[in-house]
N, C-alpha and C. Protein backbone atom coordinates (compact mmCIF):
# COMPACT_ATOMS: atom_id res chain seq x y z
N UNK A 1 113.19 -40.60 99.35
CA UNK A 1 112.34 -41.77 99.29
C UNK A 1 111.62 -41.80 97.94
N UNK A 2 111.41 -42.87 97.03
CA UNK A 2 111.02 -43.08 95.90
C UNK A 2 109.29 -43.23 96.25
N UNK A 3 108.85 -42.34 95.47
CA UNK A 3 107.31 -42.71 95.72
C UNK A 3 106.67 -43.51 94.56
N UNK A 4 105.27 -43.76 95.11
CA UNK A 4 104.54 -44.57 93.97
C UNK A 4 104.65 -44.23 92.40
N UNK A 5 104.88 -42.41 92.67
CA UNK A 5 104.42 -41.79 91.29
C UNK A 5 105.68 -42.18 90.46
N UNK A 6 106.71 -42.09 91.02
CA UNK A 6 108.34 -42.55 90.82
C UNK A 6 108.41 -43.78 90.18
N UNK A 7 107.72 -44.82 90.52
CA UNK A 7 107.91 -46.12 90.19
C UNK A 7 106.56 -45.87 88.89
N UNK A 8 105.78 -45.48 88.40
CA UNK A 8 104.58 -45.56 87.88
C UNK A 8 105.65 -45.01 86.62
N UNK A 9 106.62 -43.96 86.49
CA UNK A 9 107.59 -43.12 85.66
C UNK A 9 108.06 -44.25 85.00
N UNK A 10 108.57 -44.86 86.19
CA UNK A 10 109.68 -46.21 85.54
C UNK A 10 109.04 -47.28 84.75
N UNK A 11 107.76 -47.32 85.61
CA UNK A 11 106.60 -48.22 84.68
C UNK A 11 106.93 -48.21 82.99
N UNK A 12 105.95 -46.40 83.05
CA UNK A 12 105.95 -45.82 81.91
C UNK A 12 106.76 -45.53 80.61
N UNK A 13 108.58 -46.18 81.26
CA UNK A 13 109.65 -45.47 80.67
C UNK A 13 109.58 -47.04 80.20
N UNK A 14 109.63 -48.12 81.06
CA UNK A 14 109.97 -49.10 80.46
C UNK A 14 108.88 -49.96 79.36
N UNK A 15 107.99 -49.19 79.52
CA UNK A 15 106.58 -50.00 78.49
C UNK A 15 107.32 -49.30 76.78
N UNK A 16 107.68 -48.53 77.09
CA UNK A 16 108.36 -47.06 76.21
C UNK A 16 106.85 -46.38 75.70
N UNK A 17 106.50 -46.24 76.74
CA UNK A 17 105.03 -44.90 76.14
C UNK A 17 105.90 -43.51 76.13
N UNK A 18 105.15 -42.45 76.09
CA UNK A 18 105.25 -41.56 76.83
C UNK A 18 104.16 -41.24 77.92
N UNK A 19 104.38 -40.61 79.00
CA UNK A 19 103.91 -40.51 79.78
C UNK A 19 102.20 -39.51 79.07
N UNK A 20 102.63 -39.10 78.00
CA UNK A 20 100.57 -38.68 77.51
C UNK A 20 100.24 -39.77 77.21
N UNK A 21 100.69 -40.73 76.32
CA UNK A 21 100.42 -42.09 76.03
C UNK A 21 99.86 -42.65 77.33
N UNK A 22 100.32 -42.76 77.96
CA UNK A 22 99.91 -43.23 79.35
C UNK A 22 98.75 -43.04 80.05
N UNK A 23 99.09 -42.00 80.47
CA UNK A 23 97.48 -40.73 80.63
C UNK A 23 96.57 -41.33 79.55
N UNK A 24 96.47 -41.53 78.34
CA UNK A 24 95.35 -41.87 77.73
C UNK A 24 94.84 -43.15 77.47
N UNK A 25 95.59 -44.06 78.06
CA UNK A 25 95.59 -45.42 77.92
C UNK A 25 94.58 -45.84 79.49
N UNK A 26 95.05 -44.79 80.25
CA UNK A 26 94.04 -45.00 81.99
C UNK A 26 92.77 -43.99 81.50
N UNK A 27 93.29 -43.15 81.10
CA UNK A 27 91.53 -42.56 80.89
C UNK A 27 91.82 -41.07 81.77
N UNK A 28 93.00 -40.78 82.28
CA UNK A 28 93.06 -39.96 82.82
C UNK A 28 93.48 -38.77 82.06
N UNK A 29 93.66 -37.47 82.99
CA UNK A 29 93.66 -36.37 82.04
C UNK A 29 95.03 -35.72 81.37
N UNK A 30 95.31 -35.42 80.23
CA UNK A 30 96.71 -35.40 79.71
C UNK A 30 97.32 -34.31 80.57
N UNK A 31 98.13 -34.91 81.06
CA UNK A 31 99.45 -34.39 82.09
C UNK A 31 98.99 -34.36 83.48
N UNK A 32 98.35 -35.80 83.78
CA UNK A 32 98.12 -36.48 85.17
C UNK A 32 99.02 -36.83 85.69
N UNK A 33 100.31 -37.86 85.00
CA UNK A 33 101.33 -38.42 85.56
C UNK A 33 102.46 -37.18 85.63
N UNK A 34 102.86 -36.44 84.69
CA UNK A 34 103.77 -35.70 84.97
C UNK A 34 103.00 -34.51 86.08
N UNK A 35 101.62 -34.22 86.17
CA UNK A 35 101.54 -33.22 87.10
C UNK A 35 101.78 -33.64 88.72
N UNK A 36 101.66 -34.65 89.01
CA UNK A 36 101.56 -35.84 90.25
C UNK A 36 103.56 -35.57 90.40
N UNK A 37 104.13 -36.25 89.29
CA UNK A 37 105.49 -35.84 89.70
C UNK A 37 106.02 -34.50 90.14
N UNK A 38 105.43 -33.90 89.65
CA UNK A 38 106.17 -32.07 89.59
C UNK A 38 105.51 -31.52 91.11
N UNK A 39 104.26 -32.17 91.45
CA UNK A 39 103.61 -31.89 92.58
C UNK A 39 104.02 -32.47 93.94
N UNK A 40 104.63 -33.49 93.62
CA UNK A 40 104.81 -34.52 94.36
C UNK A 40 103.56 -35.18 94.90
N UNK A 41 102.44 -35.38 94.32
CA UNK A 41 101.22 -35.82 94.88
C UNK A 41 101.76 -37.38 95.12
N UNK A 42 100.15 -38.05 95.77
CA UNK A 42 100.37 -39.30 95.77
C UNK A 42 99.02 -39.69 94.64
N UNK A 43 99.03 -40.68 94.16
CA UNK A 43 98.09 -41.58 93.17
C UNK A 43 96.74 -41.75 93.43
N UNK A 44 95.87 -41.40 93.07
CA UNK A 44 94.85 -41.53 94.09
C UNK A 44 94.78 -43.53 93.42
N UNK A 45 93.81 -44.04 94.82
CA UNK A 45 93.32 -45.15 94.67
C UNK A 45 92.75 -45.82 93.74
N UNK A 46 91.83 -45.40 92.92
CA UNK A 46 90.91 -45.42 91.55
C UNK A 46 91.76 -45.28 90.72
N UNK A 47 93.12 -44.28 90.93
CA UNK A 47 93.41 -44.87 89.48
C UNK A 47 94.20 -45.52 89.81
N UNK A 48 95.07 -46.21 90.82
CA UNK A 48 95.76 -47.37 90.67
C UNK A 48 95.14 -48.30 90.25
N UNK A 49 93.98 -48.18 90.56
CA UNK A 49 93.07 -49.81 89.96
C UNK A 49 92.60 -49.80 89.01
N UNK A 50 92.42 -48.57 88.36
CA UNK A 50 92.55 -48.33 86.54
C UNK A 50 93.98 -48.96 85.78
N UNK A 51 94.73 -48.50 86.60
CA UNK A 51 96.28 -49.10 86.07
C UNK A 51 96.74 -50.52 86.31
N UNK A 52 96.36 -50.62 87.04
CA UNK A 52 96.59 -52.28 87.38
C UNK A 52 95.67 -53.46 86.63
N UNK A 53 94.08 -52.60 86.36
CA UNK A 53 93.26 -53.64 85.39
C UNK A 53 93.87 -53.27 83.93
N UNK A 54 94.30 -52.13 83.18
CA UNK A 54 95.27 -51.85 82.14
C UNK A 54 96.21 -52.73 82.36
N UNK A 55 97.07 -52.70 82.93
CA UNK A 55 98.42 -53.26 82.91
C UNK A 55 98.78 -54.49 83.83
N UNK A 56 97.63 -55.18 83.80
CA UNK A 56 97.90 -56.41 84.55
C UNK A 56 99.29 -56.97 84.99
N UNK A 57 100.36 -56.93 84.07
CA UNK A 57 101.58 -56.84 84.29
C UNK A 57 102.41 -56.51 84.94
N UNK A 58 101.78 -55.40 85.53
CA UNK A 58 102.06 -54.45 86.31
C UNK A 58 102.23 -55.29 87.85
N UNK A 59 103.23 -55.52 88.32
CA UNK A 59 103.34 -55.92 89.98
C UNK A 59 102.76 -54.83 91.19
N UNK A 60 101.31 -54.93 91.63
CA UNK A 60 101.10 -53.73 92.71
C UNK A 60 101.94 -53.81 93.67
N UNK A 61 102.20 -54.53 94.46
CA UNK A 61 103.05 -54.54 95.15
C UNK A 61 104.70 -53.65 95.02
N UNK A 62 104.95 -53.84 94.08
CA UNK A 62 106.01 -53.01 93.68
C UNK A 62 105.64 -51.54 93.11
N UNK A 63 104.94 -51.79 92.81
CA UNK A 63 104.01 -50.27 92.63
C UNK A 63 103.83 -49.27 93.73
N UNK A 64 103.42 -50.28 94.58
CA UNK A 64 102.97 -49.45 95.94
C UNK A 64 103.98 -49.18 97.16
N UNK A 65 105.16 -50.48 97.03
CA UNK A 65 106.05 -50.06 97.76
C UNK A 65 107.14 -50.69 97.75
N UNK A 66 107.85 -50.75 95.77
CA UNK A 66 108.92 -50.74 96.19
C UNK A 66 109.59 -52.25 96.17
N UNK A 67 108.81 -52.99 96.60
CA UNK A 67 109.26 -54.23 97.08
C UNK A 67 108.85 -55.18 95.48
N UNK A 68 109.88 -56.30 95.42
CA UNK A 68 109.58 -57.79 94.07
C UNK A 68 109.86 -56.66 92.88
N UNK A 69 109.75 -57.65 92.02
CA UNK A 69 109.89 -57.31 90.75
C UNK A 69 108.89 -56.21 90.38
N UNK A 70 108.96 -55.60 89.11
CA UNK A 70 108.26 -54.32 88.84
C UNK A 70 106.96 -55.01 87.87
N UNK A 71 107.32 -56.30 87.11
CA UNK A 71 106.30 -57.03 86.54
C UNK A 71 106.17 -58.33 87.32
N UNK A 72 104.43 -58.87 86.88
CA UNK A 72 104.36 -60.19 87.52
C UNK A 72 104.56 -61.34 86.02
N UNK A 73 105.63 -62.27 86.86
CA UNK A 73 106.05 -62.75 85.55
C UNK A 73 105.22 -63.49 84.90
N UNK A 74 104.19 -64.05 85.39
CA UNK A 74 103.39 -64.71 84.54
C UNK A 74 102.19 -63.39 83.83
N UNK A 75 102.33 -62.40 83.49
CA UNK A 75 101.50 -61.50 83.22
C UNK A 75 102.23 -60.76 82.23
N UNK A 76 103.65 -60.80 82.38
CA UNK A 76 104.30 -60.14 81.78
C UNK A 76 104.08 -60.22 79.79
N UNK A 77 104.26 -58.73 79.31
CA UNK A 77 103.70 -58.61 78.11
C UNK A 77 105.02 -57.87 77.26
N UNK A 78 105.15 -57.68 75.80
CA UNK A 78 106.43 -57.08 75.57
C UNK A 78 106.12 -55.76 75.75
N UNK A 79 107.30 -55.33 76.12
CA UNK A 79 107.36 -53.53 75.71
C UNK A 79 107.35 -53.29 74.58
N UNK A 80 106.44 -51.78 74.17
CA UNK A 80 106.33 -51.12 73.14
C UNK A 80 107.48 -50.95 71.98
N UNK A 81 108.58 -50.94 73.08
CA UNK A 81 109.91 -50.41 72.11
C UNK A 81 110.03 -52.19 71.79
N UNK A 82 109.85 -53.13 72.02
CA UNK A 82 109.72 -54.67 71.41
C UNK A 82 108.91 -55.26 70.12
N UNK A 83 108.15 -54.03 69.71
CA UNK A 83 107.16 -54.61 68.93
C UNK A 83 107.38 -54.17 67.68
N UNK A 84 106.93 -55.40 66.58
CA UNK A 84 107.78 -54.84 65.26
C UNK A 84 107.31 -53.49 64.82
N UNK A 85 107.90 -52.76 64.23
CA UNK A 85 107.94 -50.84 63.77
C UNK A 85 106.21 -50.72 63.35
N UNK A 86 106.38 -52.31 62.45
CA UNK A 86 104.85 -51.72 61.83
C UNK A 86 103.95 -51.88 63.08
N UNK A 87 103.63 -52.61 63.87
CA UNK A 87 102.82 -52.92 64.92
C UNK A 87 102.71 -51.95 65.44
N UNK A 88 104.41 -51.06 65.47
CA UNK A 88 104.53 -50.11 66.74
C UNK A 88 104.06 -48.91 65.68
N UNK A 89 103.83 -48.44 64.82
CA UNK A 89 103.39 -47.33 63.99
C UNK A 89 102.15 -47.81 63.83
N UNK A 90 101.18 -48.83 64.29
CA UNK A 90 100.27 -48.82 64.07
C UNK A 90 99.49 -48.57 65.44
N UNK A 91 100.19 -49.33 66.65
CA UNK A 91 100.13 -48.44 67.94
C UNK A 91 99.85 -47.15 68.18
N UNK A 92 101.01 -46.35 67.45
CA UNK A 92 100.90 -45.15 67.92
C UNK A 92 99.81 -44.63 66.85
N UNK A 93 99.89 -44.31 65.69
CA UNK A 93 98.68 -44.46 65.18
C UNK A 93 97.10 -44.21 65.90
N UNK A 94 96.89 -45.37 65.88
CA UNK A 94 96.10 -45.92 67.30
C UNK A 94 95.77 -44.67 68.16
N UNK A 95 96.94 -44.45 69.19
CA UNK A 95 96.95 -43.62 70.08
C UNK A 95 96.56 -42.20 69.44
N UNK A 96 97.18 -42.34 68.58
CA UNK A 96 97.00 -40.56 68.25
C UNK A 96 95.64 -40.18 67.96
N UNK A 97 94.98 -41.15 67.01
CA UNK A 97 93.53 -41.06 67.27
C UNK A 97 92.86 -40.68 68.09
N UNK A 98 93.25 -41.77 68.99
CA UNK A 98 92.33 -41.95 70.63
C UNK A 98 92.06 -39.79 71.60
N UNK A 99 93.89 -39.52 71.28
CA UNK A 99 93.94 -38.37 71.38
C UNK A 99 93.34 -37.44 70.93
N UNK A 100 93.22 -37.43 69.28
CA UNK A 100 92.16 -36.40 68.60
C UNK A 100 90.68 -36.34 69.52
N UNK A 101 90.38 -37.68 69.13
CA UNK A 101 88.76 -37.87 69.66
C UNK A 101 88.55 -37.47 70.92
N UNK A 102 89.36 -37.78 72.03
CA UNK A 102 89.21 -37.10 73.14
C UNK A 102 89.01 -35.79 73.18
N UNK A 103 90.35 -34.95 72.36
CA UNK A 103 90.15 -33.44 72.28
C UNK A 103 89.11 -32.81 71.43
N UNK A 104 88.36 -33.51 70.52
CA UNK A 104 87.02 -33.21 70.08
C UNK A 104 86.40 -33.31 70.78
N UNK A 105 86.05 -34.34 71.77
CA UNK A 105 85.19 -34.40 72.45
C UNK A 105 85.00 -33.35 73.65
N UNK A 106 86.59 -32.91 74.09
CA UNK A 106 86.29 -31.95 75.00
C UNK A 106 86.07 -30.54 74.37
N UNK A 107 86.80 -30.56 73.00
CA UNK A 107 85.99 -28.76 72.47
C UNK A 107 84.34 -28.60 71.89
N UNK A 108 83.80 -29.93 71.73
CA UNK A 108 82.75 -29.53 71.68
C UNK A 108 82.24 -29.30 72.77
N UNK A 109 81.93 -29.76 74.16
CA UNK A 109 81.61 -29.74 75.25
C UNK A 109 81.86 -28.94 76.04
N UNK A 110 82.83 -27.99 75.50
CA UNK A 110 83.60 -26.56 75.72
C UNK A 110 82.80 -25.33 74.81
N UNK A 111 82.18 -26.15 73.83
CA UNK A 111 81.37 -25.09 72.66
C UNK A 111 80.01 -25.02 73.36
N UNK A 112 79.80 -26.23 73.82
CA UNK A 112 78.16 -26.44 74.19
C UNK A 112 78.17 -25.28 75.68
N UNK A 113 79.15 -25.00 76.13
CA UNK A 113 79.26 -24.54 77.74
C UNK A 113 79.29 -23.18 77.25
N UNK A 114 80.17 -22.56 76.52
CA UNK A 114 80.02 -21.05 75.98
C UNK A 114 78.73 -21.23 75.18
N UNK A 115 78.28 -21.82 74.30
CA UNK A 115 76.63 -21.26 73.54
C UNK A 115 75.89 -21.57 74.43
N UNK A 116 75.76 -22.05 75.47
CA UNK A 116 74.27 -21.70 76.46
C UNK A 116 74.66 -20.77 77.14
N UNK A 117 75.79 -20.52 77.75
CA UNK A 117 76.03 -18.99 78.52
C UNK A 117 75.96 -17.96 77.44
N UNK A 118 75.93 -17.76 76.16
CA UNK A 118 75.63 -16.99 75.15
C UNK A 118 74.41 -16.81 75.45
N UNK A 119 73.53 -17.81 75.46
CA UNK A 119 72.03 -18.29 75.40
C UNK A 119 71.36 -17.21 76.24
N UNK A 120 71.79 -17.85 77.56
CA UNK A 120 71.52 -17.25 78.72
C UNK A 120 71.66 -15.75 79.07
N UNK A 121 72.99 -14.90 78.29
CA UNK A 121 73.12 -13.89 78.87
C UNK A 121 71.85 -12.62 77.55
N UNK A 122 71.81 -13.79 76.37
CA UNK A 122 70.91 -13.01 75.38
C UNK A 122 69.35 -12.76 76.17
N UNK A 123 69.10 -13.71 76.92
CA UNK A 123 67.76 -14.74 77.35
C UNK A 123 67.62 -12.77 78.48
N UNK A 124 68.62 -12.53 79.31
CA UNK A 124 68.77 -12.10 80.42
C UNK A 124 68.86 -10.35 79.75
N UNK A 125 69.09 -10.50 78.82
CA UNK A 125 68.85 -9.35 78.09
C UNK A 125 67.64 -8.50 77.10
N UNK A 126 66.67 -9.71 76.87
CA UNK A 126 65.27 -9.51 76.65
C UNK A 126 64.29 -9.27 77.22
């Protein structure tokens, strides 16, 4: 049986992201969609409706089960692999950014979590 996460793949394959592309375009965490496949999880709710206000295009219904077309045609937008090279190098571009900044954002916030437990274990030692 083809699940949601299955059809979300096909989504993904046909926008031509990659599936991190993807993940960072919902806000979710890099290797959400491929961990959901490998797990066989199901989607949680919240983020279908992250994905569906992203990708308006996106047919829920076929999302969810399968059934109509995979886009709604009046919503429908081009795929990535459609867009001229420069657009699409400026896309990804784009993306790769989005990626840095995220991962700055999580090593500092990863720095701030080890220097107060530094803090703390100096604090606990005086």
């Amino acid at each position: 049986m083809i699940k949601t996460i299955d059809r979300l793949l096909q989504f993904i394959e046909y926008s031509g992201m990659s599936a991190r592309q993807f993940d960072l375009s919902i806000g979710a965490s890099n290797g959400y969609t491929l961990r959901m496949k490998k797990n066989h999880a199901s989607v949680g709710s919240d983020v279908i409706e992250t994905i569906i206000r992203t990708y308006p295009q996106l047919n829920l219904i076929w999302l969810m089960t399968g059934e109509g077309e995979m886009l709604n045609p009046d919503k429908a937008i081009l795929k990535t692999g459609e867009l001229p090279s420069s657009e699409k190098m400026e896309l990804e571009r784009i993306i790769e950014a989005k990626i840095r900044e995220r991962q700055e954002r999580e090593l500092r916030a990863l720095l701030d979590e080890v220097t107060a437990e530094i803090e703390k274990l100096k604090g606990e030692k005086d």
